[in-house]
Protein backbone atom coordinates (compact mmCIF):
# COMPACT_ATOMS: atom_id res chain seq x y z
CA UNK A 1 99.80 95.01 77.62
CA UNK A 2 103.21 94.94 79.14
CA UNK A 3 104.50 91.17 79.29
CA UNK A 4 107.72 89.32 81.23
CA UNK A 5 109.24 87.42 78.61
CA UNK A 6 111.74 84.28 79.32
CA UNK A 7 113.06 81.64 77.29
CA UNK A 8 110.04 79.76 78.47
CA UNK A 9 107.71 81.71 79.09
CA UNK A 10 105.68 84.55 78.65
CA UNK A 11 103.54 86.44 81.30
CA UNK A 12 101.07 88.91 81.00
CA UNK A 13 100.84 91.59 83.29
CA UNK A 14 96.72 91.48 83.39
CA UNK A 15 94.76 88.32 83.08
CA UNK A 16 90.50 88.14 83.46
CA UNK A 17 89.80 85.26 85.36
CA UNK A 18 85.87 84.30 85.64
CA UNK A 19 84.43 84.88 88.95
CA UNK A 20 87.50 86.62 90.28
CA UNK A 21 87.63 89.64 87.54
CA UNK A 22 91.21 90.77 86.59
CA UNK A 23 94.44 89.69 88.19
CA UNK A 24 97.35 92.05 87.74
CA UNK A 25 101.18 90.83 88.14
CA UNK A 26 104.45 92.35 88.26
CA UNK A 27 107.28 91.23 87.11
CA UNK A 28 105.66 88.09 86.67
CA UNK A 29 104.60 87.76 90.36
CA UNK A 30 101.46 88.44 91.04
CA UNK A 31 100.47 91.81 93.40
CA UNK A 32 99.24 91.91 97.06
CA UNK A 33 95.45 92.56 95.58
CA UNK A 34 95.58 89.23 92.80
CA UNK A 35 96.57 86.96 95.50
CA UNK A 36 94.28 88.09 97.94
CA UNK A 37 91.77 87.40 95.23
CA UNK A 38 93.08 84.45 94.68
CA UNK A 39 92.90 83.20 98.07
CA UNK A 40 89.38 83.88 98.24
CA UNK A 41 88.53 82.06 95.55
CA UNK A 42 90.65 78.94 96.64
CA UNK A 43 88.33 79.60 99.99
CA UNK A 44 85.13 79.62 97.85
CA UNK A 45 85.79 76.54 95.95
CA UNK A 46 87.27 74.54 99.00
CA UNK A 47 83.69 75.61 100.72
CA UNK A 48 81.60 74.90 97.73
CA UNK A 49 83.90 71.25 97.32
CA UNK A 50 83.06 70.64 101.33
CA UNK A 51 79.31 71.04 100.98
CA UNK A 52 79.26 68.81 98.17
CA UNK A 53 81.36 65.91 99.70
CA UNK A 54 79.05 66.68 102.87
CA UNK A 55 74.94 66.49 101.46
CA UNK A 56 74.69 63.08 100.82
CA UNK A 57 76.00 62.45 104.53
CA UNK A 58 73.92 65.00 105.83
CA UNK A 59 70.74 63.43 103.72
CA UNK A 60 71.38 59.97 104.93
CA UNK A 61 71.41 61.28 108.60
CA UNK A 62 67.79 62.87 107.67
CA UNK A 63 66.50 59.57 106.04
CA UNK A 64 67.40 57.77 109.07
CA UNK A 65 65.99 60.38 111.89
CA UNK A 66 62.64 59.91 110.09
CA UNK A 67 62.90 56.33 109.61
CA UNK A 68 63.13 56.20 113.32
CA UNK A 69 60.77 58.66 114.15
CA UNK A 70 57.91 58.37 111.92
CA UNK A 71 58.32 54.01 111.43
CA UNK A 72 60.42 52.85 114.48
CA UNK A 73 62.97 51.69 112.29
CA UNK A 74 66.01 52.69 114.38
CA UNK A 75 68.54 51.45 112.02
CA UNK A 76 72.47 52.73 112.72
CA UNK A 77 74.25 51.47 110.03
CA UNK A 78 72.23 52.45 106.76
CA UNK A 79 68.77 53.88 106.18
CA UNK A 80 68.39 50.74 103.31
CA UNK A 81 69.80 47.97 105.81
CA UNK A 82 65.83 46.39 105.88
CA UNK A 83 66.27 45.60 102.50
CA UNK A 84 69.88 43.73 102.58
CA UNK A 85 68.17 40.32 103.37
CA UNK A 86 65.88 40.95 100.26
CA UNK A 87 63.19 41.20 102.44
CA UNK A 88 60.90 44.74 103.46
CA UNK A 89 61.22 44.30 107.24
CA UNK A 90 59.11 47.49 108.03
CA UNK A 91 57.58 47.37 111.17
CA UNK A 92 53.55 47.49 111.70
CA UNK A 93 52.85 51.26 112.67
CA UNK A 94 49.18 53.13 112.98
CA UNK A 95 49.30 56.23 110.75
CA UNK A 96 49.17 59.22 112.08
């Protein structure tokens, strides 16, 4: 393994990163290919990170749709606003 050595620090030129496999550098920099790679990664996580932040928004739009449609409860500000006044204020509904 070649290294880049400097007062301060020491880089190797080949590094195996999980996921990602191994990342070569030159001179300390890394080449065209590793930061291609590691720009795709940064993609995947930032994806992964957004659908993450995202499902419980996206869960508490579905709770809502059904409260409306299957109970009439057409609540806009939170699926769990009935039960704010310490009260279940569930409308009478036939079952279907």
């Amino acid at each position: 393994m070649t290294t880049v050595e400097h007062p301060n620090a020491t880089v190797p030129d080949n590094v195996q990163v999980p996921r990602v496999g191994a990342v070569q550098y030159e001179l300390g920099f890394p080449t065209a290919e590793t930061s291609r790679k590691l720009f795709d990664e940064m993609d995947f996580q930032r994806a992964v990170q957004a659908y993450m932040w995202a499902y419980p928004a996206v869960s508490f739009e579905s709770i809502r749709l059904t409260l409306k449609h299957d109970l009439g409860i057409d609540s806009t500000t939170s699926p769990a606003e009935p039960l704010f006044d310490g009260t279940w204020a569930l409308p009478d509904v036939e079952p279907r």
